[in-house]
N, C-alpha and C. Protein backbone atom coordinates (compact mmCIF):
# COMPACT_ATOMS: atom_id res chain seq x y z
N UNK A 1 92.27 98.36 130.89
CA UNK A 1 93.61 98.38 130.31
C UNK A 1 94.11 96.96 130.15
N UNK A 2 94.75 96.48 129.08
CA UNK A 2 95.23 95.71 129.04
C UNK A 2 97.00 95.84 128.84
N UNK A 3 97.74 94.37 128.88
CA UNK A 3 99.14 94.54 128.64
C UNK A 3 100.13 93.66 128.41
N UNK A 4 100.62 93.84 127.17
CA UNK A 4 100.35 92.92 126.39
C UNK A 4 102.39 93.27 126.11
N UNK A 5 102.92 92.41 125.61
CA UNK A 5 104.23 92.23 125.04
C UNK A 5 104.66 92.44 123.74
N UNK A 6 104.67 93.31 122.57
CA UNK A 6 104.71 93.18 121.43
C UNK A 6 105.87 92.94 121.20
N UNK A 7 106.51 92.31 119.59
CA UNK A 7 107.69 92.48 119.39
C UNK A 7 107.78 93.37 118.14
N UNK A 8 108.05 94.59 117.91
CA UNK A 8 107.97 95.32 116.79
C UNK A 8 109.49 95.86 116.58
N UNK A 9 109.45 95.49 115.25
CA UNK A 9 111.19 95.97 114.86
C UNK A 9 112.34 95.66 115.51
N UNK A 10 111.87 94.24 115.93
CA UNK A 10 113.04 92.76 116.38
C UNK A 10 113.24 92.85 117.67
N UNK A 11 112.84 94.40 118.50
CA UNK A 11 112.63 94.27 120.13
C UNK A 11 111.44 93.82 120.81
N UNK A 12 111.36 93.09 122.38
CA UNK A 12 109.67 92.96 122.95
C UNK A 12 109.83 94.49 123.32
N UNK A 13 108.59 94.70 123.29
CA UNK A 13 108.09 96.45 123.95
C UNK A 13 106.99 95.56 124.82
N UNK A 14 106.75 95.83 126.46
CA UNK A 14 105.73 95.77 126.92
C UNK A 14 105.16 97.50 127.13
N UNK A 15 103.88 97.04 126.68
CA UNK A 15 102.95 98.06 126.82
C UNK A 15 101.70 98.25 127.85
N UNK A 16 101.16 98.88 128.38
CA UNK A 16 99.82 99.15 128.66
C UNK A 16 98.99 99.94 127.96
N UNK A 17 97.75 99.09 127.41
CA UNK A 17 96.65 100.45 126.12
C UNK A 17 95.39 99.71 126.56
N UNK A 18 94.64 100.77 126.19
CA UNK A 18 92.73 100.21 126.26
C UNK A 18 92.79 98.84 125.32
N UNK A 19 92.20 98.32 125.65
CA UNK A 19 91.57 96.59 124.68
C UNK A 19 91.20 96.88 123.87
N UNK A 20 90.56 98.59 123.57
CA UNK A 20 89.91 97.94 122.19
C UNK A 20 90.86 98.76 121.36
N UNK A 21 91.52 99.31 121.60
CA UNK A 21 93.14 100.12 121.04
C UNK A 21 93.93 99.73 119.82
N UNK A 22 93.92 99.93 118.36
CA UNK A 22 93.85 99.31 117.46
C UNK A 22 95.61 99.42 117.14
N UNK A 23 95.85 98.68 116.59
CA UNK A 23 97.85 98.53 116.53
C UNK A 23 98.44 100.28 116.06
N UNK A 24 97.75 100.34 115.07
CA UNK A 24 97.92 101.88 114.94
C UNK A 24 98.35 102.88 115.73
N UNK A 25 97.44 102.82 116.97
CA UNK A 25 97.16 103.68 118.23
C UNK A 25 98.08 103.91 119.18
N UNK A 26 97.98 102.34 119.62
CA UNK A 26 99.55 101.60 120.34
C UNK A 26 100.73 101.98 119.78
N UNK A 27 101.07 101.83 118.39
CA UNK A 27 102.37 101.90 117.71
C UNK A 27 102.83 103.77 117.73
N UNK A 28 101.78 104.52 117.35
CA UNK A 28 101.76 105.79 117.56
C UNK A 28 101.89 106.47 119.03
N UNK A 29 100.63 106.24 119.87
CA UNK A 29 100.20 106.58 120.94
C UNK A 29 101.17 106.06 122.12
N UNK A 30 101.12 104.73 122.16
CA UNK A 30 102.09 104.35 123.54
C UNK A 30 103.33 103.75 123.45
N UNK A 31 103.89 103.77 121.78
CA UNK A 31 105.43 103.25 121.59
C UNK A 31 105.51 104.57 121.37
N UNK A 32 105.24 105.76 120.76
CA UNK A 32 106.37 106.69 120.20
C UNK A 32 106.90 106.56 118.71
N UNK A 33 106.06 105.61 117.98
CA UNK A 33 106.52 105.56 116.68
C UNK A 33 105.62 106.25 115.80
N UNK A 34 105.61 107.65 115.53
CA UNK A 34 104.49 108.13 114.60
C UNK A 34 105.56 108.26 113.36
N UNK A 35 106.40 106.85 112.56
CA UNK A 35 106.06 107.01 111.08
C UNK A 35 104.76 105.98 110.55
N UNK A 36 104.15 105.35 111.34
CA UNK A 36 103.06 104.82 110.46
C UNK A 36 101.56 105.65 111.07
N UNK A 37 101.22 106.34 109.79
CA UNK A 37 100.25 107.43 109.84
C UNK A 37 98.82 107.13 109.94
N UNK A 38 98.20 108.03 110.84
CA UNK A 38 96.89 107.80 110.93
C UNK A 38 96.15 108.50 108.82
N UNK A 39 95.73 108.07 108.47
CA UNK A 39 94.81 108.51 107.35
C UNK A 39 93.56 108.33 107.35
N UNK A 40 92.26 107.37 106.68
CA UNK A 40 91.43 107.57 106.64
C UNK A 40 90.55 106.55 107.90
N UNK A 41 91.54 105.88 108.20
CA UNK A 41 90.94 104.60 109.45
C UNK A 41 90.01 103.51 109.04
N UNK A 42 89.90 103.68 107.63
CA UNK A 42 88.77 102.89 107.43
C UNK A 42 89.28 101.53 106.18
N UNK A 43 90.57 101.43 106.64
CA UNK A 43 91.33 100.61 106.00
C UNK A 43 91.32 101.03 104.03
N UNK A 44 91.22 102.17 103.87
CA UNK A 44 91.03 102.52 102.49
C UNK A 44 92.36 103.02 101.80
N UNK A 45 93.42 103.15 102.45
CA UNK A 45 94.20 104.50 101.97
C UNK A 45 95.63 104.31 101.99
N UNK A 46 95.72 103.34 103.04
CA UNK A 46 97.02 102.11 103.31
C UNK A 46 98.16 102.88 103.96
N UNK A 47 98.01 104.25 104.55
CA UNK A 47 99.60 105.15 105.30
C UNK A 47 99.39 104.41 106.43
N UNK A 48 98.74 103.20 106.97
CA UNK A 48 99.03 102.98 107.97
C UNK A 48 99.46 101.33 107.92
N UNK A 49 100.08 100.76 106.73
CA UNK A 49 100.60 99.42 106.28
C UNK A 49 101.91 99.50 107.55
N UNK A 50 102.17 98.34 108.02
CA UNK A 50 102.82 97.99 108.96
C UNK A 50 103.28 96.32 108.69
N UNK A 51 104.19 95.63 108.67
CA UNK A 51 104.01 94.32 108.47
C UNK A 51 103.63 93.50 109.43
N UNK A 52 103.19 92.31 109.86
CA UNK A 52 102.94 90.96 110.57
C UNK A 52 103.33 89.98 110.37
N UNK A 53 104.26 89.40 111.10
CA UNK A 53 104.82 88.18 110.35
C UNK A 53 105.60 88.01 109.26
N UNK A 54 105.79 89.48 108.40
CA UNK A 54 105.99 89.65 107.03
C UNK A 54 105.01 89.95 106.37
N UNK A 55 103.82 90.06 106.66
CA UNK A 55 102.62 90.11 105.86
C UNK A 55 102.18 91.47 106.11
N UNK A 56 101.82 92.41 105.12
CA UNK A 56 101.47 94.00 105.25
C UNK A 56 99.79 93.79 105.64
N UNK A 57 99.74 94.69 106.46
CA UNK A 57 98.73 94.76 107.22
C UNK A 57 97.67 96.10 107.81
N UNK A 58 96.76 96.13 107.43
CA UNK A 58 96.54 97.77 107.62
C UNK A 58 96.23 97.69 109.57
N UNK A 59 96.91 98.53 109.65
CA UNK A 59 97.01 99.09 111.18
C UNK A 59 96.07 99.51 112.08
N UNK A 60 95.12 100.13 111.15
CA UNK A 60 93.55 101.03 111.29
C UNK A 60 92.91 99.52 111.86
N UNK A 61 93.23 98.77 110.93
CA UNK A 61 92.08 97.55 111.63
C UNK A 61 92.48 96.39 111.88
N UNK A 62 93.31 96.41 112.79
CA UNK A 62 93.45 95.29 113.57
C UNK A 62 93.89 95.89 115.03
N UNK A 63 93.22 94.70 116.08
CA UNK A 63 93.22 95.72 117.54
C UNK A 63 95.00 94.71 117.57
N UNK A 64 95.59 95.59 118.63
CA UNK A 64 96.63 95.56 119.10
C UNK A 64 96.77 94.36 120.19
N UNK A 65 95.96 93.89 120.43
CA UNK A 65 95.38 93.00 121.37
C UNK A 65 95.81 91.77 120.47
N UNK A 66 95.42 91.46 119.39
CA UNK A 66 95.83 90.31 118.58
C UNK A 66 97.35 90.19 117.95
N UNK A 67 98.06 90.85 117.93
CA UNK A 67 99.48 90.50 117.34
C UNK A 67 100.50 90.48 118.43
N UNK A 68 99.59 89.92 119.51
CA UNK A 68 100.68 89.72 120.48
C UNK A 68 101.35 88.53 119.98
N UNK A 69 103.08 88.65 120.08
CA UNK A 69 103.84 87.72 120.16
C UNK A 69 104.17 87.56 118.44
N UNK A 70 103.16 88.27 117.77
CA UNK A 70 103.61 88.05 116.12
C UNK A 70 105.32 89.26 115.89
N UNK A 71 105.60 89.16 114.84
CA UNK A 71 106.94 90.01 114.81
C UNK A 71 106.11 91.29 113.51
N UNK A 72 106.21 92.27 114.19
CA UNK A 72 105.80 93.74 113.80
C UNK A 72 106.98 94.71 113.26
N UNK A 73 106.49 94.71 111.90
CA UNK A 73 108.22 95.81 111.52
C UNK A 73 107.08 96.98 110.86
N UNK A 74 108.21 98.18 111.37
CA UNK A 74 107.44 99.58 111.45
C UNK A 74 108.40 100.36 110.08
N UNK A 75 107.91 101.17 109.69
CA UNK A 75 109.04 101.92 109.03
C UNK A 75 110.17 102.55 109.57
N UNK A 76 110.24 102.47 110.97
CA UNK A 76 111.48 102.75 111.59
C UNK A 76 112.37 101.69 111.92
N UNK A 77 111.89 100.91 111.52
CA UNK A 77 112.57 99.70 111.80
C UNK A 77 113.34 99.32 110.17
N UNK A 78 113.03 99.90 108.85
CA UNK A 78 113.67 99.42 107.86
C UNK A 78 115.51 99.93 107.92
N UNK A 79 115.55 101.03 108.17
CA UNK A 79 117.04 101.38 108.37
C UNK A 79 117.51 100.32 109.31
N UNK A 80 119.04 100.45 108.87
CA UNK A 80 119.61 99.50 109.57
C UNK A 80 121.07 100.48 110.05
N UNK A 81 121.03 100.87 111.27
CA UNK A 81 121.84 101.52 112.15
C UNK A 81 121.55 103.01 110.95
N UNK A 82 122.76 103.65 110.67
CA UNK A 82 122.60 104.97 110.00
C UNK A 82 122.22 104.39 108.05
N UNK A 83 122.81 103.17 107.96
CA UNK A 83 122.10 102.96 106.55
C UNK A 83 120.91 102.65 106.05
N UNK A 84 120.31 103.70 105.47
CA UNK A 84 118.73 103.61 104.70
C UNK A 84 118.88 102.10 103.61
N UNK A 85 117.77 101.90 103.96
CA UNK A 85 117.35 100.78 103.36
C UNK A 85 117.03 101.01 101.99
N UNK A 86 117.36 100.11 100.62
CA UNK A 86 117.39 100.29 99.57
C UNK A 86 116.08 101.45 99.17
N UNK A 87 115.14 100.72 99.57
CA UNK A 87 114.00 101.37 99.61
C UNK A 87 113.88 102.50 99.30
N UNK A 88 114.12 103.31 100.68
CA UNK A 88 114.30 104.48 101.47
C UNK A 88 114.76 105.45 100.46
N UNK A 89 116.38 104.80 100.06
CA UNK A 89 117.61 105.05 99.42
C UNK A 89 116.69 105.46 97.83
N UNK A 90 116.07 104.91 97.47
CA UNK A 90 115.89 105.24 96.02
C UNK A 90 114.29 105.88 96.22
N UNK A 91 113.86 105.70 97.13
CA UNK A 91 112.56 106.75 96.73
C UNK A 91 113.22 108.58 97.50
N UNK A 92 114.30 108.31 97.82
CA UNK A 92 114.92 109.76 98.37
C UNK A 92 115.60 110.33 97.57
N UNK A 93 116.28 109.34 96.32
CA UNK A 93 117.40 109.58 95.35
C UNK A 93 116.24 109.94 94.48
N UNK A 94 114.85 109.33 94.13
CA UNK A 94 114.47 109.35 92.61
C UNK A 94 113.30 110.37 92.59
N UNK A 95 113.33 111.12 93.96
CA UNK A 95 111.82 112.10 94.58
C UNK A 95 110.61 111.26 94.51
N UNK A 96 110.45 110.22 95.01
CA UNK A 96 109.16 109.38 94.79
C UNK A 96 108.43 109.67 96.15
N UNK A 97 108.86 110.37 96.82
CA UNK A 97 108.42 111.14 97.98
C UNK A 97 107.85 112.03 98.00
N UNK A 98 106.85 112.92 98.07
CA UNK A 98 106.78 114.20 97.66
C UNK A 98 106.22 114.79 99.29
N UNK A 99 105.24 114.98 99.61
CA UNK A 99 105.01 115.00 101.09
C UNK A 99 105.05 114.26 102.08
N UNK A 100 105.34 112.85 101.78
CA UNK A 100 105.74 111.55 102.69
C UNK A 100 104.52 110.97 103.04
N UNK A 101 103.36 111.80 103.02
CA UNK A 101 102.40 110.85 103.87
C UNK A 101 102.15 109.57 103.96
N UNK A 102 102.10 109.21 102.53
CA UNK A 102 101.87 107.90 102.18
C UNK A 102 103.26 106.74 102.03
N UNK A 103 104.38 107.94 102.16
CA UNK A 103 105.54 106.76 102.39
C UNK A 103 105.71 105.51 102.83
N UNK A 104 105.60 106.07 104.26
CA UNK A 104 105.70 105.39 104.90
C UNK A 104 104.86 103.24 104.90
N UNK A 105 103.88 103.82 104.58
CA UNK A 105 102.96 102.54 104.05
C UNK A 105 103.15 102.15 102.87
N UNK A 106 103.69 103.01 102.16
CA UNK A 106 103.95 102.43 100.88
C UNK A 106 105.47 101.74 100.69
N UNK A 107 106.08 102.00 101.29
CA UNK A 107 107.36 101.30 101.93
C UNK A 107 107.30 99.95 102.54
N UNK A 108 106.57 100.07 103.24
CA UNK A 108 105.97 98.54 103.86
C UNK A 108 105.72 97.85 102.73
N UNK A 109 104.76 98.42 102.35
CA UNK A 109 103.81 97.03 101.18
C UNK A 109 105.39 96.77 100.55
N UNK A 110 106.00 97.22 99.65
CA UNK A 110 106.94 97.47 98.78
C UNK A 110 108.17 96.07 99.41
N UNK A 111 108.48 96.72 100.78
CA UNK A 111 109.24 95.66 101.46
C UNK A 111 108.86 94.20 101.90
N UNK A 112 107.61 93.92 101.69
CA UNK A 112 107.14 92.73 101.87
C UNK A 112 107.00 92.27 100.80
N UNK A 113 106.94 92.74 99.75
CA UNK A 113 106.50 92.52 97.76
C UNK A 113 108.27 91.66 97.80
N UNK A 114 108.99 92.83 97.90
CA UNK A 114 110.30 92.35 97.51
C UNK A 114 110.74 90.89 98.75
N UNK A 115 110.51 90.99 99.61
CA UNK A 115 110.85 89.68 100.41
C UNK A 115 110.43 88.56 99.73
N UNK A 116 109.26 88.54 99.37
CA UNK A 116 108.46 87.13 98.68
C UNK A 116 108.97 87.34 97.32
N UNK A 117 109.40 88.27 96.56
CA UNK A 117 109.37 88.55 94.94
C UNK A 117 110.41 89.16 94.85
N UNK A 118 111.75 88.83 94.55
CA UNK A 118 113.08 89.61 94.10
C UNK A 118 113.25 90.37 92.42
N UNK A 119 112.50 90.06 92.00
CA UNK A 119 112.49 90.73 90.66
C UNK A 119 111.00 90.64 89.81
N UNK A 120 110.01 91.72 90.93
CA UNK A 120 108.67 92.07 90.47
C UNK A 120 108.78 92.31 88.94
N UNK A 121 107.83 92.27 88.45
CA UNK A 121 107.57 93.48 87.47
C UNK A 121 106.90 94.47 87.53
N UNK A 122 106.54 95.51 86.82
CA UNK A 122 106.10 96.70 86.86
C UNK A 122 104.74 96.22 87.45
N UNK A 123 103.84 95.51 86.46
CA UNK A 123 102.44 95.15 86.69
C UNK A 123 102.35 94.23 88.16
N UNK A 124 103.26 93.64 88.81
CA UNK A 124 103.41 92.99 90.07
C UNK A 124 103.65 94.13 90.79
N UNK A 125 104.54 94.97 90.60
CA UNK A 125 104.41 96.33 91.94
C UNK A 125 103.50 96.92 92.06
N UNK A 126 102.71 97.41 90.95
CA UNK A 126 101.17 98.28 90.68
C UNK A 126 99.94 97.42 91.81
N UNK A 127 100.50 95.85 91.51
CA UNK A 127 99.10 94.70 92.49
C UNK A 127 99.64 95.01 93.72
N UNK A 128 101.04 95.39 94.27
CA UNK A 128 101.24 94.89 95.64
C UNK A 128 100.78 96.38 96.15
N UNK A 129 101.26 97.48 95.62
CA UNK A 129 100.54 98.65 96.27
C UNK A 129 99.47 99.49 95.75
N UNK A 130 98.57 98.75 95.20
CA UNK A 130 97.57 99.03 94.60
C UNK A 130 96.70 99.75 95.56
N UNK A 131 96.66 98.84 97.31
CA UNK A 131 95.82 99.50 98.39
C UNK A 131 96.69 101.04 99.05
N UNK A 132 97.73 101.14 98.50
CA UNK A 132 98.28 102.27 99.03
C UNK A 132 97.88 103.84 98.06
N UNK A 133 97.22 104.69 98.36
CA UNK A 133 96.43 105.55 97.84
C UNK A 133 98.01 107.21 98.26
N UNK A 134 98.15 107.55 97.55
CA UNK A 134 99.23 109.31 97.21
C UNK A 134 98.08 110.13 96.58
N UNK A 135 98.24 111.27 97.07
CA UNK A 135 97.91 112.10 96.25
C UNK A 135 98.97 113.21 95.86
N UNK A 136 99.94 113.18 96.13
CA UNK A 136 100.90 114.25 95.29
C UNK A 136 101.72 113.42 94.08
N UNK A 137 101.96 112.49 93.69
CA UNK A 137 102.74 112.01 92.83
C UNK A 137 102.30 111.35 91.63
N UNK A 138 102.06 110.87 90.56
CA UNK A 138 101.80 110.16 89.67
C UNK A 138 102.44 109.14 89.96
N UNK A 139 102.85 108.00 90.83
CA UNK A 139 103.16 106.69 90.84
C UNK A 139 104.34 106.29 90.23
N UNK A 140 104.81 106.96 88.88
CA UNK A 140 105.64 106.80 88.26
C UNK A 140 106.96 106.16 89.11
N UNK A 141 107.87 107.60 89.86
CA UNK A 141 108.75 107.55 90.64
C UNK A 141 108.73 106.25 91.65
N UNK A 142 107.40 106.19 91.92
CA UNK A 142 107.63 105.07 93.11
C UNK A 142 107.98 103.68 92.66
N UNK A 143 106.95 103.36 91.19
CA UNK A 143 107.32 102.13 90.98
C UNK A 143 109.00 102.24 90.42
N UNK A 144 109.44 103.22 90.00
CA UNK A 144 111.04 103.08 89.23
C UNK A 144 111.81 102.68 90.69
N UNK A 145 110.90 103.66 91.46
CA UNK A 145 112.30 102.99 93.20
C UNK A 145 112.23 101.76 93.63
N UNK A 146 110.84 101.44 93.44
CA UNK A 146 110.41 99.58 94.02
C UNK A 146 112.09 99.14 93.03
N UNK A 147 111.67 99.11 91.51
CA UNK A 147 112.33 98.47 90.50
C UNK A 147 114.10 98.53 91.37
N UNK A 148 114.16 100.07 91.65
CA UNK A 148 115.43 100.37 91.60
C UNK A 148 116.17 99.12 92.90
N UNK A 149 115.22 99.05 93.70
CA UNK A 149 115.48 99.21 95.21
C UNK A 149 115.67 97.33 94.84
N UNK A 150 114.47 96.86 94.17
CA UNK A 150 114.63 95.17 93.86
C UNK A 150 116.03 95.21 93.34
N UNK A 151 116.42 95.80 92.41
CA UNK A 151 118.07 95.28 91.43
C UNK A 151 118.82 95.33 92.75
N UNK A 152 119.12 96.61 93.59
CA UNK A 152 120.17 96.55 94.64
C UNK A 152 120.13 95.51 95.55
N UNK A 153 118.90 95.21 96.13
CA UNK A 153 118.81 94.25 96.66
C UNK A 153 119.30 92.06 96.25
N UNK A 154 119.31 92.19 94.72
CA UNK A 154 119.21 91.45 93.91
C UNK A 154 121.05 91.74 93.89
N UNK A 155 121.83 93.10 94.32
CA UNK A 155 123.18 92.92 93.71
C UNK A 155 123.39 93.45 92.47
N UNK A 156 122.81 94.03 92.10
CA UNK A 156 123.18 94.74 90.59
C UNK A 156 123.25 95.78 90.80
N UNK A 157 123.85 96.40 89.73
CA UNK A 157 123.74 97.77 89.33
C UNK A 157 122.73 98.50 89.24
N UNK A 158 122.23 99.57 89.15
CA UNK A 158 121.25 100.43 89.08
C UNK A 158 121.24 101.80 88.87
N UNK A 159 120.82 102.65 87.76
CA UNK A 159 120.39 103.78 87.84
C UNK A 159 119.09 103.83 86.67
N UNK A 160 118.46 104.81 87.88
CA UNK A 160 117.33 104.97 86.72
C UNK A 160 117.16 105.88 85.82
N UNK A 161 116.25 105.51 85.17
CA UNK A 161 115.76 105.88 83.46
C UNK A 161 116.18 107.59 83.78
N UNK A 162 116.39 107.94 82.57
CA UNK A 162 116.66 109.54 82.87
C UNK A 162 115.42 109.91 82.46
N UNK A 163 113.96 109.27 81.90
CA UNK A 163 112.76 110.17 82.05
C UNK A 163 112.14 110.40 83.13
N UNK A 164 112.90 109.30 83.95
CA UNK A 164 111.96 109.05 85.37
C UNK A 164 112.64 110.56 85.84
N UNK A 165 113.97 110.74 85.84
CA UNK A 165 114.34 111.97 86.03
C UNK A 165 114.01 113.55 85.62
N UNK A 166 114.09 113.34 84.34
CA UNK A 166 114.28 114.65 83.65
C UNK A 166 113.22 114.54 82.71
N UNK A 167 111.61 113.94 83.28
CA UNK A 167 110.74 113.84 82.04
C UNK A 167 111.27 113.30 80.70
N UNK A 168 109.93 113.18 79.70
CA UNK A 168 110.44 112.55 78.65
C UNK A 168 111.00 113.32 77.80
N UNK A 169 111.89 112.83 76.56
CA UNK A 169 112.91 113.89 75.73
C UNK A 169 111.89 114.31 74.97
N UNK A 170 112.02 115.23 74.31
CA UNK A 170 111.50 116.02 73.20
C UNK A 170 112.38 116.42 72.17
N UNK A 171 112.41 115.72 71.12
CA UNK A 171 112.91 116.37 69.91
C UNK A 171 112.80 117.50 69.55
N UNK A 172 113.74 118.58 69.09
CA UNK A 172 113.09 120.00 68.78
C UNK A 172 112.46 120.01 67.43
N UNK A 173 111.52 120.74 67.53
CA UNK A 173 110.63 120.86 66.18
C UNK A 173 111.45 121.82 65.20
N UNK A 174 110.90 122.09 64.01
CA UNK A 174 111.70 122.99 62.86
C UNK A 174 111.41 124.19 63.38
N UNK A 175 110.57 124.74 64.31
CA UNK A 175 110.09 125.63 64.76
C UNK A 175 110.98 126.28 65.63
N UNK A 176 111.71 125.33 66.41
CA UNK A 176 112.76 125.24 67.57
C UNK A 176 113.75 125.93 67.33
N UNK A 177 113.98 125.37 65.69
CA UNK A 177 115.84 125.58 65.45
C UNK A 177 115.97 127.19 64.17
C-alpha cells in the first residue's frame, strides 16, 4: 500500500491504494468520485479524461502514484457551489447528453480546450475531442455546446442554431400543400 496526498478539485485528499493503482481506480475506488468512468482501459475511448495541471489526461493510464502533488480536476469539481458550469449548462440545455457515459470525459477535454482557446472553432473542437469516443449521439449537439459554452464564457450572448434543435427546415414540397 502506498499513501500518497492528492490535490483533486482544489482540496489535498490523503489516500491509501495499491502502487500499482491507476488514478482512475483511486479517483473512483478510494475518493468516492465515480463521475470519471471506467470504459475501455486501454486509453482508447477517453470517459475517463480527468485534467493534470490543466492538461486532459486519460485516467486508465497513468498510476496514481505519479500525480502526486499535481492539481487534479474531476468532473465534479466543474460546478461551482449549485451553479453548473457553462459546459454542463449547455450540453443539458442543447441534449448533447444522451446516456452520459462519455460526458463526463468529454467535458474535461472541452474544459481544458476552452482554458487555452476562448473562441475554438468548429474544426479546433473536433481536434480537442477527437480521443473522446459516444456512441449515442452524432457529435453535432456537443460541438454546438463546446461553441455555446466558449461565447458564455467569452461574455456574450448565446443561443443556439434552431437546427441544432429542431433538425434541419424543410421546405414543403407541391406535394405538401
Amino acid at each position: 500500500m502506498r499513501t500518497a496526498t492528492l490535490r483533486v478539485n482544489g482540496e489535498p485528499r490523503t489516500v491509501a491504494f495499491p502502487a500499482h493503482h491507476t488514478l482512475l481506480e483511486v479517483l473512483r475506488e478510494e475518493l468516492g468520485l465515480p463521475g470519471t468512468k471506467h470504459g475501455c482501459e486501454l486509453g482508447e475511448c477517453g470517459t475517463c479524461t480527468v485534467l493534470v495541471d490543466g492538461r486532459p489526461v486519460l485516467s486508465c493510464l497513468v498510476l496514481a502514484a505519479e500525480v502526486e502533488g499535481q492539481a487534479i480536476a474531476t468532473v465534479e469539481g466543474l460546478a461551482s457551489g449549485g451553479d453548473l458550469h457553462p459546459l454542463q449548462a449547455c450540453f443539458a440545455d442543447l441534449g448533447a447528453a444522451q446516456c452520459g457515459y462519455c460526458t463526463p470525459g468529454i467535458l474535461m477535454a472541452a474544459r481544458a480546450l476552452l482554458a487555452e482557446n476562448a473562441a475554438p472553432t468548429r474544426d479546433e473542437i473536433r481536434a480537442a475531442l477527437a480521443g473522446n469516443l459516444c456512441r449515442c449521439t452524432g457529435y453535432w449537439k456537443i460541438l454546438e455546446a463546446v461553441e455555446g459554452a466558449a461565447a458564455l464564457l467569452r461574455g456574450e450572448a448565446w443561443r443556439p442554431r434552431p437546427e441544432t434543435l429542431f433538425g434541419a427546415s424543410v421546405e414543403p414540397s407541391e406535394a405538401d400543400e
